[in-house]
PDB file of N, CA and C in Angstrom:
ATOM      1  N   UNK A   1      19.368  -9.117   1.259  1.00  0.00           N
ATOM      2  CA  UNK A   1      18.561  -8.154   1.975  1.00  0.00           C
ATOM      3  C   UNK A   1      17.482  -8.891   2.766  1.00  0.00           C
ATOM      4  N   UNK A   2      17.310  -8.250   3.760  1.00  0.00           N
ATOM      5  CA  UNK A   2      16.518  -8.708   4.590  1.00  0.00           C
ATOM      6  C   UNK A   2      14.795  -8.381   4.729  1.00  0.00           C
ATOM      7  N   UNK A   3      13.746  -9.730   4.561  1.00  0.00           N
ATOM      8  CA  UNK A   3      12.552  -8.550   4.267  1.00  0.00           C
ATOM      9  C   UNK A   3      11.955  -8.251   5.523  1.00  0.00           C
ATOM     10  N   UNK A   4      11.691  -7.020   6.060  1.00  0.00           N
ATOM     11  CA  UNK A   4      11.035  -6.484   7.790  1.00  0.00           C
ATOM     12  C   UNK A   4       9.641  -7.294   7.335  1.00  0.00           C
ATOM     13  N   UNK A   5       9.454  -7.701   8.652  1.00  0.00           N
ATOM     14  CA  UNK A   5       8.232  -8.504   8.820  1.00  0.00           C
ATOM     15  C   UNK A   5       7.313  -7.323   9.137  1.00  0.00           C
ATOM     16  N   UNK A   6       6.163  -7.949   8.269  1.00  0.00           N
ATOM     17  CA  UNK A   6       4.592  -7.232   8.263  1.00  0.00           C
ATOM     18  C   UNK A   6       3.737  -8.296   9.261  1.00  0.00           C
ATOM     19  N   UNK A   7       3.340  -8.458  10.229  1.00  0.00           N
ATOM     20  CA  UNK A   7       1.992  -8.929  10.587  1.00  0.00           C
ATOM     21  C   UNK A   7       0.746  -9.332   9.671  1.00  0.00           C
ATOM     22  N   UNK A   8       0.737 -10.386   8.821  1.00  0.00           N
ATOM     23  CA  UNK A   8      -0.191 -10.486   8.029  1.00  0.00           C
ATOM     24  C   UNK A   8      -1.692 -10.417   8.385  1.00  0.00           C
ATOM     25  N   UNK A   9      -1.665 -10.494  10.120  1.00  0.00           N
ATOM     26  CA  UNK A   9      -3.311 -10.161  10.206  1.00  0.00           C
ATOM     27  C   UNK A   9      -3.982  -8.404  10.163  1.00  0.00           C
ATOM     28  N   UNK A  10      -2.567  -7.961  10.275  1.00  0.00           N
ATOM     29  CA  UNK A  10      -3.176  -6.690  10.698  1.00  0.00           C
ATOM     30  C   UNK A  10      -2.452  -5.879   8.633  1.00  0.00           C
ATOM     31  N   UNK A  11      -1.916  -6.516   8.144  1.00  0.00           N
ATOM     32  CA  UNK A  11      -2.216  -6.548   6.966  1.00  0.00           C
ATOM     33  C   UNK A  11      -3.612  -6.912   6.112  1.00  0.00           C
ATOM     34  N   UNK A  12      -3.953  -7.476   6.673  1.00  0.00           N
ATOM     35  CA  UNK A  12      -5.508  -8.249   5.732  1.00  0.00           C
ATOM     36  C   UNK A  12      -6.421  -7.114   6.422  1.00  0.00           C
ATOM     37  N   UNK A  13      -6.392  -5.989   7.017  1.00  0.00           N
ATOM     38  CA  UNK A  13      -7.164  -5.456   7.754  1.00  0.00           C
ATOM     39  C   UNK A  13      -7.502  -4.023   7.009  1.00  0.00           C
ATOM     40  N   UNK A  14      -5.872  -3.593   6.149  1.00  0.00           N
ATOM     41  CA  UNK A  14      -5.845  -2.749   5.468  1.00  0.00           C
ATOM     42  C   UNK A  14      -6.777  -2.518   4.224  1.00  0.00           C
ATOM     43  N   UNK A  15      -7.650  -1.228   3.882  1.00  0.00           N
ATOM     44  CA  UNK A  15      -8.417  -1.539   2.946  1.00  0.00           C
ATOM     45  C   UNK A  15      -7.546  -1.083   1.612  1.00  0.00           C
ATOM     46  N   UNK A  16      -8.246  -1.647   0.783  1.00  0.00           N
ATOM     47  CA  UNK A  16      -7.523  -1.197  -0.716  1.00  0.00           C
ATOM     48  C   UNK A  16      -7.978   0.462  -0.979  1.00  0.00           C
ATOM     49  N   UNK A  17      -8.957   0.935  -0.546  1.00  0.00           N
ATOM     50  CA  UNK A  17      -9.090   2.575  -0.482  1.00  0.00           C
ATOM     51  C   UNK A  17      -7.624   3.272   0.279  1.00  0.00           C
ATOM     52  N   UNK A  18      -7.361   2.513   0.889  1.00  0.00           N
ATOM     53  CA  UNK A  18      -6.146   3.188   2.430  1.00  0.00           C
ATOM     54  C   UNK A  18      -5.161   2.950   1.291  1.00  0.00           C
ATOM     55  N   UNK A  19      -4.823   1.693   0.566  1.00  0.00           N
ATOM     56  CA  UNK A  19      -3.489   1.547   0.163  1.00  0.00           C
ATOM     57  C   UNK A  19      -3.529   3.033  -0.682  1.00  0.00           C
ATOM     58  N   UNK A  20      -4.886   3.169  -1.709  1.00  0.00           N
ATOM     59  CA  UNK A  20      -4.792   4.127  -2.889  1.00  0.00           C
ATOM     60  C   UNK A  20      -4.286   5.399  -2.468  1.00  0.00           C
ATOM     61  N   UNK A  21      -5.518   5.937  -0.973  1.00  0.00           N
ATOM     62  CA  UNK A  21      -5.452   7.139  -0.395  1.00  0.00           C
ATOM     63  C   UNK A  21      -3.821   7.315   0.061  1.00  0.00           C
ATOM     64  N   UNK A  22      -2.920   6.364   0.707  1.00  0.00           N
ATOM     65  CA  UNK A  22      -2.095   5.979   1.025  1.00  0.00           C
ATOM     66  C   UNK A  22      -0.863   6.916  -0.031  1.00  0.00           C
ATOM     67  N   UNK A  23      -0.802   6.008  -1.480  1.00  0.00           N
ATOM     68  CA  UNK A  23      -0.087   6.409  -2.086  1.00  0.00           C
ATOM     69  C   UNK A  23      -0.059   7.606  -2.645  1.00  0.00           C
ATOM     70  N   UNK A  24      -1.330   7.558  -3.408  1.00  0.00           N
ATOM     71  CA  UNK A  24      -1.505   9.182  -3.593  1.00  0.00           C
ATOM     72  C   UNK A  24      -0.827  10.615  -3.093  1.00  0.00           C
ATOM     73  N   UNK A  25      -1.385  10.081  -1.545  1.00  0.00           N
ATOM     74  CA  UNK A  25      -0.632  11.155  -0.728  1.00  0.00           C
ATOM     75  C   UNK A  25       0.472  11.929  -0.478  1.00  0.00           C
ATOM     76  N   UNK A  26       1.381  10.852  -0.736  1.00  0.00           N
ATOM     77  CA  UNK A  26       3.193  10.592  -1.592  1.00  0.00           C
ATOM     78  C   UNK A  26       3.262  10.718  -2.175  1.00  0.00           C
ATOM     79  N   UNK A  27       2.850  11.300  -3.361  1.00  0.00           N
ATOM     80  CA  UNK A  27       2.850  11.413  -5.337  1.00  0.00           C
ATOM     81  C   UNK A  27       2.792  10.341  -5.411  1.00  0.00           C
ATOM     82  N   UNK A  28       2.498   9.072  -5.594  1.00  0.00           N
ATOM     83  CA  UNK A  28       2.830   8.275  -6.063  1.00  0.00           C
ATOM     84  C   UNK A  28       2.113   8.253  -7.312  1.00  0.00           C
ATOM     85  N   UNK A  29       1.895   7.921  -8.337  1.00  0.00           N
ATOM     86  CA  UNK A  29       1.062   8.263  -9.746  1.00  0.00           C
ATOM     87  C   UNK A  29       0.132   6.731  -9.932  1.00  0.00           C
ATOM     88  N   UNK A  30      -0.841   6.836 -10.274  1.00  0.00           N
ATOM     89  CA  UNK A  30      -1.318   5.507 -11.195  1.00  0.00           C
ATOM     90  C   UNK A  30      -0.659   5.174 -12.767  1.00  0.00           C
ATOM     91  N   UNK A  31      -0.542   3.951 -12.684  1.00  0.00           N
ATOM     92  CA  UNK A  31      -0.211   3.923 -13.965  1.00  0.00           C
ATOM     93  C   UNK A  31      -1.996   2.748 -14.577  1.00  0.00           C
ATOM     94  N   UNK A  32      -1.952   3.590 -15.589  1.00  0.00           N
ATOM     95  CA  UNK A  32      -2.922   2.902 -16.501  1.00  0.00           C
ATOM     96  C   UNK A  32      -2.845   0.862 -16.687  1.00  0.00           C
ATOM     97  N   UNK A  33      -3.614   0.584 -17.118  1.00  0.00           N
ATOM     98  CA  UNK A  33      -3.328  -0.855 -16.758  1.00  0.00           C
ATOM     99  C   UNK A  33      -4.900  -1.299 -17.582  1.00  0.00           C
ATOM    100  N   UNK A  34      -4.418  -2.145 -18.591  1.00  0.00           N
ATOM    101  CA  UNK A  34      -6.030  -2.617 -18.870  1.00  0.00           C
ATOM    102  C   UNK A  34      -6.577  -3.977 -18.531  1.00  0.00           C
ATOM    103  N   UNK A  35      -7.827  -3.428 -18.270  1.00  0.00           N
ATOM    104  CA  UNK A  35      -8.710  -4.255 -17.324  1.00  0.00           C
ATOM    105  C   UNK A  35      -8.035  -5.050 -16.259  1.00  0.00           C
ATOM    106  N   UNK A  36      -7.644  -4.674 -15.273  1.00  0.00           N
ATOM    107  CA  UNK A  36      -6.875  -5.675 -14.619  1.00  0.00           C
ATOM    108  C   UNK A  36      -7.749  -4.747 -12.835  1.00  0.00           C
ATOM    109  N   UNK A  37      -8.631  -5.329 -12.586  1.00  0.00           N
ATOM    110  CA  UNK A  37      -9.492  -4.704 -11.468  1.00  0.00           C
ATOM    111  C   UNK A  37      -8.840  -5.273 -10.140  1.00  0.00           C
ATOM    112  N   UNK A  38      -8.209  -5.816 -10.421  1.00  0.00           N
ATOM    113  CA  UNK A  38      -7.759  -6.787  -9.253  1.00  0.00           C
ATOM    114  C   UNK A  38      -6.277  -6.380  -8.688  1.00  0.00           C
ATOM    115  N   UNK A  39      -6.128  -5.656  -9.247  1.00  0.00           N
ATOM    116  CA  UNK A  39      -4.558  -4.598  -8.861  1.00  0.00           C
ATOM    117  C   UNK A  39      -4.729  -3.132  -9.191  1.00  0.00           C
ATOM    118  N   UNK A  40      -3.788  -2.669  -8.623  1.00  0.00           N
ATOM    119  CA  UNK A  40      -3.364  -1.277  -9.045  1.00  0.00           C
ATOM    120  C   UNK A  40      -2.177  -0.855  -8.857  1.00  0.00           C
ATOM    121  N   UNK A  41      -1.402  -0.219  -9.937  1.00  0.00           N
ATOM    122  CA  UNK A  41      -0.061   0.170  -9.974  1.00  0.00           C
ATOM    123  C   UNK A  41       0.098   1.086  -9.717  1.00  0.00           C
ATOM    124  N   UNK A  42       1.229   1.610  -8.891  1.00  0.00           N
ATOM    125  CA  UNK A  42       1.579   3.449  -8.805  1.00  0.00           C
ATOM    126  C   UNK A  42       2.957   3.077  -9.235  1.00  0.00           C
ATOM    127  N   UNK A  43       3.644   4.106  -9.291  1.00  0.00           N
ATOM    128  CA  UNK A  43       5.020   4.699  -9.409  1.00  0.00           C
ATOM    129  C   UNK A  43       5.140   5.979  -9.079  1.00  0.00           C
ATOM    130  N   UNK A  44       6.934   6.249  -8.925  1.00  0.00           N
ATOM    131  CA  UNK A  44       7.437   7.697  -8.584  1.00  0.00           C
ATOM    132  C   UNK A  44       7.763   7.967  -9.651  1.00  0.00           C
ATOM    133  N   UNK A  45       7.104   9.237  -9.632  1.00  0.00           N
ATOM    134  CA  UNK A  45       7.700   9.902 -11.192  1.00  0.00           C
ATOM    135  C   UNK A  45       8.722  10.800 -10.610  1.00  0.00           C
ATOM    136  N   UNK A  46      10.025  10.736  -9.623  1.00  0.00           N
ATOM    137  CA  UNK A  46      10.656  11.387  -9.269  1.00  0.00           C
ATOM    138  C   UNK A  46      11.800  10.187  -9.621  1.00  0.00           C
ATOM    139  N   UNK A  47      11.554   9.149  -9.707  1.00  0.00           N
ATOM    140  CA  UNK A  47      12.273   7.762  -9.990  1.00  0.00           C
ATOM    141  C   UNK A  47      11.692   6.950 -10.745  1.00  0.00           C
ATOM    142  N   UNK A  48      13.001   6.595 -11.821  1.00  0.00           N
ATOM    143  CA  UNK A  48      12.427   5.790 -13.023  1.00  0.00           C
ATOM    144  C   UNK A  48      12.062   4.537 -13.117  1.00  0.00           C
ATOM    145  N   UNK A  49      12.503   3.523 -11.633  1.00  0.00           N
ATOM    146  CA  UNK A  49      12.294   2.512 -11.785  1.00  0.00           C
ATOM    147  C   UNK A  49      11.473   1.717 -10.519  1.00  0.00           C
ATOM    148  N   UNK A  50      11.033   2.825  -9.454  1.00  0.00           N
ATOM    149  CA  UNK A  50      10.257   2.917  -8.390  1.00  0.00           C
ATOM    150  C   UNK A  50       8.886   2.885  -8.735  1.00  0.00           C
ATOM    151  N   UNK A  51       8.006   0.814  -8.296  1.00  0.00           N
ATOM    152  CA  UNK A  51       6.668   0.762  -8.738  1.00  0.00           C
ATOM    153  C   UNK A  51       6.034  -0.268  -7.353  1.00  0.00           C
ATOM    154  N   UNK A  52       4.979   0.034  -7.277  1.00  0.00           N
ATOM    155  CA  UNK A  52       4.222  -0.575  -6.467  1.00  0.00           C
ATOM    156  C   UNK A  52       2.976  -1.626  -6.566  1.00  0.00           C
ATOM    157  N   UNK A  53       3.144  -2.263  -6.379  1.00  0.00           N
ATOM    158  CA  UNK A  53       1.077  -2.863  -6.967  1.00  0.00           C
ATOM    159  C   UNK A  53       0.706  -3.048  -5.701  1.00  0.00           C
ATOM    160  N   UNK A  54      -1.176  -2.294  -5.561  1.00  0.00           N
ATOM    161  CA  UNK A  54      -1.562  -2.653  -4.638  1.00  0.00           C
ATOM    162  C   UNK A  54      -2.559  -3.433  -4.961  1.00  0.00           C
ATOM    163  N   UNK A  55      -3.007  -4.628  -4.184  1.00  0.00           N
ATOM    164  CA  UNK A  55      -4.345  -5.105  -4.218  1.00  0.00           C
ATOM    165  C   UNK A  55      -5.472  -4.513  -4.092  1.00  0.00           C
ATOM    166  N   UNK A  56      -6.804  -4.652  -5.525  1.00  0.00           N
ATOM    167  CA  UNK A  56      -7.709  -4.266  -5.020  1.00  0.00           C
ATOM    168  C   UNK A  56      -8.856  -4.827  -4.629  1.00  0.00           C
ATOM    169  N   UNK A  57      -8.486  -5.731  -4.494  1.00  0.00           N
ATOM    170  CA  UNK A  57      -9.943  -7.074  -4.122  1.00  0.00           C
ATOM    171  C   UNK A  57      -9.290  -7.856  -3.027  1.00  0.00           C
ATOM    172  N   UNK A  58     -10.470  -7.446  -1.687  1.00  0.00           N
ATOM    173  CA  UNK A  58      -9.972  -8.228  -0.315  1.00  0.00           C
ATOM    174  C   UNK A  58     -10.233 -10.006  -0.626  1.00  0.00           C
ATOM    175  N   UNK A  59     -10.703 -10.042  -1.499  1.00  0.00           N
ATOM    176  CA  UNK A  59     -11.312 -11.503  -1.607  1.00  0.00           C
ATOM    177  C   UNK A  59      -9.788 -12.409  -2.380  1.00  0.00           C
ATOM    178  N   UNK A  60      -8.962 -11.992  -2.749  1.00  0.00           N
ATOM    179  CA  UNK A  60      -7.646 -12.354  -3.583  1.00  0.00           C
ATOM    180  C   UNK A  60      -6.968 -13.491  -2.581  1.00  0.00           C
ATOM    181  N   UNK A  61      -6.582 -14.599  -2.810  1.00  0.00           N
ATOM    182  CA  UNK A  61      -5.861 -15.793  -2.208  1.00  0.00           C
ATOM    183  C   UNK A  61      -4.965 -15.185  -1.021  1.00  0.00           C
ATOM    184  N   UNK A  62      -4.401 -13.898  -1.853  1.00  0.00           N
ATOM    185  CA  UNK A  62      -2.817 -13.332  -1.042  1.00  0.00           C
ATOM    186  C   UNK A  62      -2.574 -11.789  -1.110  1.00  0.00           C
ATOM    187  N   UNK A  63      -4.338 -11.459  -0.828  1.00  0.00           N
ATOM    188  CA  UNK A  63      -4.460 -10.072  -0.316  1.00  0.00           C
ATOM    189  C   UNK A  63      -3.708  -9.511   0.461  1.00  0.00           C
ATOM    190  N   UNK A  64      -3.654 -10.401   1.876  1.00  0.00           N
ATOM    191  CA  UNK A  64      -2.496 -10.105   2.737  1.00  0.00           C
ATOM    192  C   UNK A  64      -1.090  -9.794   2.735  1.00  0.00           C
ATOM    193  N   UNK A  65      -0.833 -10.833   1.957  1.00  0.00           N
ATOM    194  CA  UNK A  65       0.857 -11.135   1.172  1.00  0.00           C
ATOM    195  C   UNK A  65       1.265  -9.626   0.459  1.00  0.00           C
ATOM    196  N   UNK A  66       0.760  -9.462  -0.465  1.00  0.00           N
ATOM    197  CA  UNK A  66       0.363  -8.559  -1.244  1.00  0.00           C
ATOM    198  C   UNK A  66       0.385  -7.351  -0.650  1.00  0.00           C
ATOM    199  N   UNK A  67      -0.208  -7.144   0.526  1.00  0.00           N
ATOM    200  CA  UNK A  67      -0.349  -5.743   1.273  1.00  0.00           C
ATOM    201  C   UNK A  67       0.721  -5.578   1.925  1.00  0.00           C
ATOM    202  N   UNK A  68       1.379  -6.794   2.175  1.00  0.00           N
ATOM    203  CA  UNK A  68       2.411  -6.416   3.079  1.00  0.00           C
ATOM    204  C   UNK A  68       3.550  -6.088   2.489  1.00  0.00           C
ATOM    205  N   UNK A  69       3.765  -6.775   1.025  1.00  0.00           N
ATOM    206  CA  UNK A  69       4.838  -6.717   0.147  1.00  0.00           C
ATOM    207  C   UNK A  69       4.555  -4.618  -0.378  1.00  0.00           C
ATOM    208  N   UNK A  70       3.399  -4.214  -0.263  1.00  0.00           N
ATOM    209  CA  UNK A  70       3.397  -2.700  -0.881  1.00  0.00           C
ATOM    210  C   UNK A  70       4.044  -2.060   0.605  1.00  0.00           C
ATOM    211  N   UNK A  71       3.535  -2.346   1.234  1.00  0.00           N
ATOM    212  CA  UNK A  71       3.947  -1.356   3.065  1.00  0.00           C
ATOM    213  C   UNK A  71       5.340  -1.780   3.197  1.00  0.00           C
ATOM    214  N   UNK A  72       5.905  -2.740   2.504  1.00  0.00           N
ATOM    215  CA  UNK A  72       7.484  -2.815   3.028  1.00  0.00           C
ATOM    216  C   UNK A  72       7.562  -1.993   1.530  1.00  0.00           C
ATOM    217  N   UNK A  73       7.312  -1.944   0.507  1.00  0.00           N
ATOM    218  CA  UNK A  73       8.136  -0.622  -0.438  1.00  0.00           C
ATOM    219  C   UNK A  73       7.371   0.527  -0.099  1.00  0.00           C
ATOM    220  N   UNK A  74       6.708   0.911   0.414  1.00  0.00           N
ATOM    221  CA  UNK A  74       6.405   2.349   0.811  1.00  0.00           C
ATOM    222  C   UNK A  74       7.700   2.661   1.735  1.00  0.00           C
ATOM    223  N   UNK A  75       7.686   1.947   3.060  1.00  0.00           N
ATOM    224  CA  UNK A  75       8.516   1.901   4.187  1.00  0.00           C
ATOM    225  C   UNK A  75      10.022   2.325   3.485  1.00  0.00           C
ATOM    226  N   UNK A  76      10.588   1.322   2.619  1.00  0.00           N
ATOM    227  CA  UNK A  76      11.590   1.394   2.231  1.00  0.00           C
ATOM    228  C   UNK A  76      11.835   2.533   1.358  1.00  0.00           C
ATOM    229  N   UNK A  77      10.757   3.417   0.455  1.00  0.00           N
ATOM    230  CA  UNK A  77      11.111   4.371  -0.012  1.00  0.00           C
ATOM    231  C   UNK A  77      11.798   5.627   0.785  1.00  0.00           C
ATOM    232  N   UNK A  78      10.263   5.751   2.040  1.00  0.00           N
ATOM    233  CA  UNK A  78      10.188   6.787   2.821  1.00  0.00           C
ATOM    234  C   UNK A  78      11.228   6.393   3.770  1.00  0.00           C
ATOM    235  N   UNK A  79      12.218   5.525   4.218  1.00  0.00           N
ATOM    236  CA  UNK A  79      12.944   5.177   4.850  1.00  0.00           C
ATOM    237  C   UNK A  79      12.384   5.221   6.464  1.00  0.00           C
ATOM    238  N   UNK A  80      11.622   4.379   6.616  1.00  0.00           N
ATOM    239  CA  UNK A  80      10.657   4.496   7.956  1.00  0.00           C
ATOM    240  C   UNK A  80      10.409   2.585   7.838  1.00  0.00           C
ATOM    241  N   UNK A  81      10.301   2.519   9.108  1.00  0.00           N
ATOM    242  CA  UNK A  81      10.315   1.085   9.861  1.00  0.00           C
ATOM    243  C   UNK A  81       8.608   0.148   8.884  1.00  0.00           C
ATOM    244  N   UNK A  82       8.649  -0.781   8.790  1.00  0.00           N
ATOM    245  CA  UNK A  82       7.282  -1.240   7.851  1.00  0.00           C
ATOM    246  C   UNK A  82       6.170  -1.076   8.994  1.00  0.00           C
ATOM    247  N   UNK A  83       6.530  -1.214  10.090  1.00  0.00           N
ATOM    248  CA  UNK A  83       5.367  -0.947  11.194  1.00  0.00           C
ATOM    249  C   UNK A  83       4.491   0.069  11.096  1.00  0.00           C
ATOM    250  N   UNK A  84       5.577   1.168  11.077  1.00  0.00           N
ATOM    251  CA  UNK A  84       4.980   2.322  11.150  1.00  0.00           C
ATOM    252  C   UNK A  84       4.140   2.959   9.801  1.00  0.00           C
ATOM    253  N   UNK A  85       4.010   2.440   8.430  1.00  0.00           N
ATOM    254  CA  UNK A  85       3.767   2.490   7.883  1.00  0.00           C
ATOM    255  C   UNK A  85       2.020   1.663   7.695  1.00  0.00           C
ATOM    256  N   UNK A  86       2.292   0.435   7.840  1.00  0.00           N
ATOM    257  CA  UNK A  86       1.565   0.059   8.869  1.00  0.00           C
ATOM    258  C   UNK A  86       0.558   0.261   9.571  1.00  0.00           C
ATOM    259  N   UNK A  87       0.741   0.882  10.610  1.00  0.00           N
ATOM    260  CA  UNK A  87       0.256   1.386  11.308  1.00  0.00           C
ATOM    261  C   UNK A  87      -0.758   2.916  10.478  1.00  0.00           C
ATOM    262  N   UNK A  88       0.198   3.595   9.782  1.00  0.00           N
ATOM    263  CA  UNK A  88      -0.522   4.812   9.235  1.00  0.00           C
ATOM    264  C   UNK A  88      -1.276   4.258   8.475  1.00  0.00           C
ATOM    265  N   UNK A  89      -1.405   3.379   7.793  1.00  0.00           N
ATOM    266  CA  UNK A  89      -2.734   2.247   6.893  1.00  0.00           C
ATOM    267  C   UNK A  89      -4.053   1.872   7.228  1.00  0.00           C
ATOM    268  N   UNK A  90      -3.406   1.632   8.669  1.00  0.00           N
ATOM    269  CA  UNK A  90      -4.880   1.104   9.633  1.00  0.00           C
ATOM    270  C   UNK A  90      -5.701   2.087  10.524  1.00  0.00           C
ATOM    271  N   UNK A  91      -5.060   3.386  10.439  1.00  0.00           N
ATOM    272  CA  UNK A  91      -5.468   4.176  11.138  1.00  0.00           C
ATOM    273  C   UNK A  91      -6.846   5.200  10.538  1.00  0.00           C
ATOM    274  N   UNK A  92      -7.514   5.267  10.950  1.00  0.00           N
ATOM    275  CA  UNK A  92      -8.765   6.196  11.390  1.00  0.00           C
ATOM    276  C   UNK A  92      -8.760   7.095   9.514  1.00  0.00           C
ATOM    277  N   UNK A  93      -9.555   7.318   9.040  1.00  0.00           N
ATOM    278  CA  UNK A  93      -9.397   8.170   7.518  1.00  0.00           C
ATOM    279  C   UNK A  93     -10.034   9.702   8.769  1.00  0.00           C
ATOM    280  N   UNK A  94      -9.192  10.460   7.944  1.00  0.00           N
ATOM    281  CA  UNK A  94      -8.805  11.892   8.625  1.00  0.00           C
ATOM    282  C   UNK A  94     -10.872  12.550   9.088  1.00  0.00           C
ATOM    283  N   UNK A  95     -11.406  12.248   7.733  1.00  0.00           N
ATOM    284  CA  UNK A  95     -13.143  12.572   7.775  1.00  0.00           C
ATOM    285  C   UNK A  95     -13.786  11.827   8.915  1.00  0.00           C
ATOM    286  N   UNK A  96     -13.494  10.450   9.288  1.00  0.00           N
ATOM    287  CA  UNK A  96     -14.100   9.532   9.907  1.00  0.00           C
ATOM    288  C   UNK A  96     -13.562   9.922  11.874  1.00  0.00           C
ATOM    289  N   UNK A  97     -12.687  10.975  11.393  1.00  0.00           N
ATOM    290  CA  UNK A  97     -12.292  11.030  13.221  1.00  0.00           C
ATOM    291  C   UNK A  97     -12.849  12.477  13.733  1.00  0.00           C
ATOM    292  N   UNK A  98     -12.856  13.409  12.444  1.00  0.00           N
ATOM    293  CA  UNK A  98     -13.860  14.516  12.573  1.00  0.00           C
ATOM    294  C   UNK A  98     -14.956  14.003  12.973  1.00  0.00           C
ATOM    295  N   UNK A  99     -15.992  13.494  12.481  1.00  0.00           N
ATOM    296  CA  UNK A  99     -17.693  13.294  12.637  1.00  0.00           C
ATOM    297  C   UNK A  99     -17.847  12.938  13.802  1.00  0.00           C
TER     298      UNK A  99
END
């Protein structure tokens, strides 16, 4: 399999609020995790073996890496291009385009 290329600069750009708000949005669920501040897990509880980790500290060696590796399994769930996914990451939070 082939992995779709992410742009790692415009990956490192993504905040770890966007990835959360991100998944959420999708059901995606948290899974519990102790003490581990430096990640965060979701899964589909519509699928038993569908999991994600997002980074939560921009300061991490391979924040980037990392962000790009969650936006290609979002992409690949929702069956949509990693760009465009992407793209919905970096874009404007819905409150911030009201004001």
């Amino acid at each position: 399999m082939i992995r779709e290329y992410v742009p790692l600069d415009d990956a490192r750009r993504v905040r770890p609020e966007a990835l959360r708000a991100y998944a959420e949005a999708r059901r995606w669920v948290p899974v519990p995790l102790p003490a581990r501040p430096e990640i965060a897990v979701y899964h589909r509880p519509d699928t038993e073996m569908r999991q994600v980790i997002l980074p939560a500290n921009t300061a991490l060696v391979d924040y980037a890496e990392a962000v790009a590796e969650a936006v290609r399994k979002f992409a690949a769930y929702e069956g949509r291009p990693a760009v465009d996914v992407l793209h919905d990451l970096l874009a404007p939070a819905p409150d911030a385009v009201s004001r």
